[in-house]
Protein backbone atom coordinates (compact mmCIF):
# COMPACT_ATOMS: atom_id res chain seq x y z
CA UNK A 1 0.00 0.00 0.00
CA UNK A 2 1.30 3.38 -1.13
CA UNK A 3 1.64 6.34 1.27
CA UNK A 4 -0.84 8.90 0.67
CA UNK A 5 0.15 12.00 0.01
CA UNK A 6 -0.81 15.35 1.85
CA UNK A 7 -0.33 18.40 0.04
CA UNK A 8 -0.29 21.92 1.88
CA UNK A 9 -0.49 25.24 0.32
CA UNK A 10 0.97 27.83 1.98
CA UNK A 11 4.55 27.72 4.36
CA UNK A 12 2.87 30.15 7.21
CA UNK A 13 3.41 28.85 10.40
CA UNK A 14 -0.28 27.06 10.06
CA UNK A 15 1.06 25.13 6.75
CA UNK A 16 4.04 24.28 8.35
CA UNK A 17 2.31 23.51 11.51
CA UNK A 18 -0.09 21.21 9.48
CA UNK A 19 3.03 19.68 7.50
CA UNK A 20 4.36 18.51 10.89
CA UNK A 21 1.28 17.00 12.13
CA UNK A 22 0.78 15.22 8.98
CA UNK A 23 4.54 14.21 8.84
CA UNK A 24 4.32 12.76 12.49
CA UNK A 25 1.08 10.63 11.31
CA UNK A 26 3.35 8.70 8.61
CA UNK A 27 1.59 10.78 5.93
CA UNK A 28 3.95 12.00 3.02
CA UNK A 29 4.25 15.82 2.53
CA UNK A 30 4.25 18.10 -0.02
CA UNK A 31 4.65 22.07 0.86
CA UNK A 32 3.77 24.11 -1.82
CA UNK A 33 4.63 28.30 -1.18
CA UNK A 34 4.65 31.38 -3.31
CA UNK A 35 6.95 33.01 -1.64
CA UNK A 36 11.05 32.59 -1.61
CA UNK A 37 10.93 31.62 2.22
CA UNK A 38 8.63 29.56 4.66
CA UNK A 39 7.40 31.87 7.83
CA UNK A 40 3.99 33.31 6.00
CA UNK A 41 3.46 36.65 7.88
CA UNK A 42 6.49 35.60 10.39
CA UNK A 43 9.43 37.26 8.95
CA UNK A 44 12.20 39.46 9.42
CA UNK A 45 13.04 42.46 6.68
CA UNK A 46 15.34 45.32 6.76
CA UNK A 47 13.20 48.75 6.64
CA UNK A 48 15.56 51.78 4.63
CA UNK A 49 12.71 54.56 6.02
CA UNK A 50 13.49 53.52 9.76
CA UNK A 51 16.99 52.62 9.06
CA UNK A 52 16.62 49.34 11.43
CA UNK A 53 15.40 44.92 11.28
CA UNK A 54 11.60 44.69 11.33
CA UNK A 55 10.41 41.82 13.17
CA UNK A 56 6.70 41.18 11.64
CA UNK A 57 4.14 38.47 12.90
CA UNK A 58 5.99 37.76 16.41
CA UNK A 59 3.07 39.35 17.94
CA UNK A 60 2.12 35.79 16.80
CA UNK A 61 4.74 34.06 19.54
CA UNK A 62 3.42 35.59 22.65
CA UNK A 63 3.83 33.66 25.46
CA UNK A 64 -0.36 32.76 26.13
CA UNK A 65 0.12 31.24 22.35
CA UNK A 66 0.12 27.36 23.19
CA UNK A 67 -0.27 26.17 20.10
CA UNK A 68 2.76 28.26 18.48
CA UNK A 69 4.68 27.33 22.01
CA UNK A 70 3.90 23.39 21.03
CA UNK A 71 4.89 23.80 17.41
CA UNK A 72 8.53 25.09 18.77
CA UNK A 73 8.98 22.03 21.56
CA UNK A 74 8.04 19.97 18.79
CA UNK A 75 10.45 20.99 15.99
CA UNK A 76 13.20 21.04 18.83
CA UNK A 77 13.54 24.25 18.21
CA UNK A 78 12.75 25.67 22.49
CA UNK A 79 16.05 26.26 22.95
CA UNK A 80 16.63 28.62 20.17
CA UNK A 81 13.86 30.83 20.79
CA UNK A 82 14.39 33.94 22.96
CA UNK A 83 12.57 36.93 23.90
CA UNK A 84 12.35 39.48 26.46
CA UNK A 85 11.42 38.44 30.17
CA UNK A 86 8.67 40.92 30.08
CA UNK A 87 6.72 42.03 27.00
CA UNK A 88 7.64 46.13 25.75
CA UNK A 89 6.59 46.48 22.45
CA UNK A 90 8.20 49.91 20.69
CA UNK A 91 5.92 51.52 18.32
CA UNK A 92 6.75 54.68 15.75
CA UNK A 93 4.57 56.98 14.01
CA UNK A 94 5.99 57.50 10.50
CA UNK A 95 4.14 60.75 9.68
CA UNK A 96 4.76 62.28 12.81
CA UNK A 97 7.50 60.85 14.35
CA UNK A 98 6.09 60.11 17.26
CA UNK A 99 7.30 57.29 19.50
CA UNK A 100 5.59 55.31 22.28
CA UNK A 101 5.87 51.97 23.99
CA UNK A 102 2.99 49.26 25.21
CA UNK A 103 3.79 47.40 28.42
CA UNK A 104 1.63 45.05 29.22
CA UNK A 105 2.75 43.74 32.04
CA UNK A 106 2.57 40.03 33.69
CA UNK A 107 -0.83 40.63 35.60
CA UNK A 108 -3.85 38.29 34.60
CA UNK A 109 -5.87 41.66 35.16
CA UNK A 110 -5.16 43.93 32.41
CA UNK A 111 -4.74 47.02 34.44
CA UNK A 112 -1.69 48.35 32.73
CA UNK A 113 -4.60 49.82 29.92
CA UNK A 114 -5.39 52.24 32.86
CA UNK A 115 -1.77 53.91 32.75
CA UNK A 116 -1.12 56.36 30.08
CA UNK A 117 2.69 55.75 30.11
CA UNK A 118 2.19 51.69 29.51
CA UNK A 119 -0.88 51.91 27.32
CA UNK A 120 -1.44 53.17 23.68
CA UNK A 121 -1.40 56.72 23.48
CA UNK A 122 -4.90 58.78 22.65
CA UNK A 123 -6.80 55.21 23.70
CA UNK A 124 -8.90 55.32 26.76
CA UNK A 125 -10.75 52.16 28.89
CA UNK A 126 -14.05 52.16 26.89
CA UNK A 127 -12.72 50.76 24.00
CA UNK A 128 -10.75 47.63 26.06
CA UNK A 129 -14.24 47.46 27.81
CA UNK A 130 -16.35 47.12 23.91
CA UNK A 131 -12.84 44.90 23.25
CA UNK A 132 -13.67 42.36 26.13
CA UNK A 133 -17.21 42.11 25.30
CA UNK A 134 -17.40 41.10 21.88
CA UNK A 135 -15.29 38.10 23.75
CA UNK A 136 -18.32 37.06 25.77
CA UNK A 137 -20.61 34.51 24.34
CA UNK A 138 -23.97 35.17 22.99
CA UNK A 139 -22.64 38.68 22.15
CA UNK A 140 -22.34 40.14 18.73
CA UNK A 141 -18.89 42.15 18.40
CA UNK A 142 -19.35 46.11 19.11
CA UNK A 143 -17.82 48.60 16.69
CA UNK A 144 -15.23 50.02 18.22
CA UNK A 145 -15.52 53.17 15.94
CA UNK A 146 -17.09 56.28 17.30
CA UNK A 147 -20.38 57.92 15.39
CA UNK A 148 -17.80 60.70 14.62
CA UNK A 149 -15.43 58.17 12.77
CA UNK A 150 -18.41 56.45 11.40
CA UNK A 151 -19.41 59.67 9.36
CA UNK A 152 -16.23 60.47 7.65
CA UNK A 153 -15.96 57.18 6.27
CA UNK A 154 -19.41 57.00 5.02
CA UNK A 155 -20.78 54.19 6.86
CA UNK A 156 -23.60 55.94 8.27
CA UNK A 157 -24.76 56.66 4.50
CA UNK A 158 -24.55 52.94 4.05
CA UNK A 159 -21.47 53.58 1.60
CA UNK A 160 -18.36 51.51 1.94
């Protein structure tokens, strides 16, 4: 009996994820990607405008991520991942220069939105509060858009 074959499109970290899984089932694999590199949205680039490496998709490798946490123990790869000890994520404005940093802090509470110096700047705890309850079940999501917003962009006139 011939091994069946399992082909995956895409070399994100759910294609490769789902390459694995087939792999460790005795399935044959065949990757298929558009793209010169596996890593999908995870990649590293070098940006001329900032003058510095770009780190895109690791907001995908958060610690509360199991399932990406799994994939690493189970490519071997745990002891080559590293990180900070607490999560400060550096953010820049390119039309205005403007700099800030998000820390969110290790509490299961997440008070740090509260603090303008740890939270994003301009945001305030209404929209973390419309955030949290589209998370609730039975509950359709709220826009998180004020009536003000809503109106520039037309969708109060039904356009899109």
């Amino acid at each position: 009996m011939t091994t069946p074959t399992v082909h995956i499109v895409g070399a994100g970290l759910a294609g490769l994820a789902a390459g694995l899984t087939a792999a460790e089932a005795g399935l044959k694999v065949r990757l298929h990607e558009a793209a010169p590199r596996a890593g999908g949205r995870c990649r590293t680039y070098w940006d001329a405008q900032l003058d510095a490496r770009i780190d895109n998709g690791n907001h995908l490798m958060m610690s509360g991520n199991t399932a990406v946490l799994d994939l690493v123990k189970r490519t071997g790869a745990q002891d080559q991942l590293v990180g900070p000890e607490i999560a400060v994520y550096p953010f820049i404005d390119l039309e205005t220069g403007r700099r800030w940093t998000v820390k969110p802090g290790l509490d299961r509470l997440p008070l740090w939105v509260l603090d303008p110096a740890r939270s994003v700047p301009g945001s305030y705890p209404p929209i973390f509060w419309k955030a949290c309850a589209c998370r609730s079940p039975g509950r359709t999501r709220p826009s998180l858009t004020s009536s003000a917003d809503a109106a520039r962009s037309g969708a109060d006139s039904g356009s899109r």
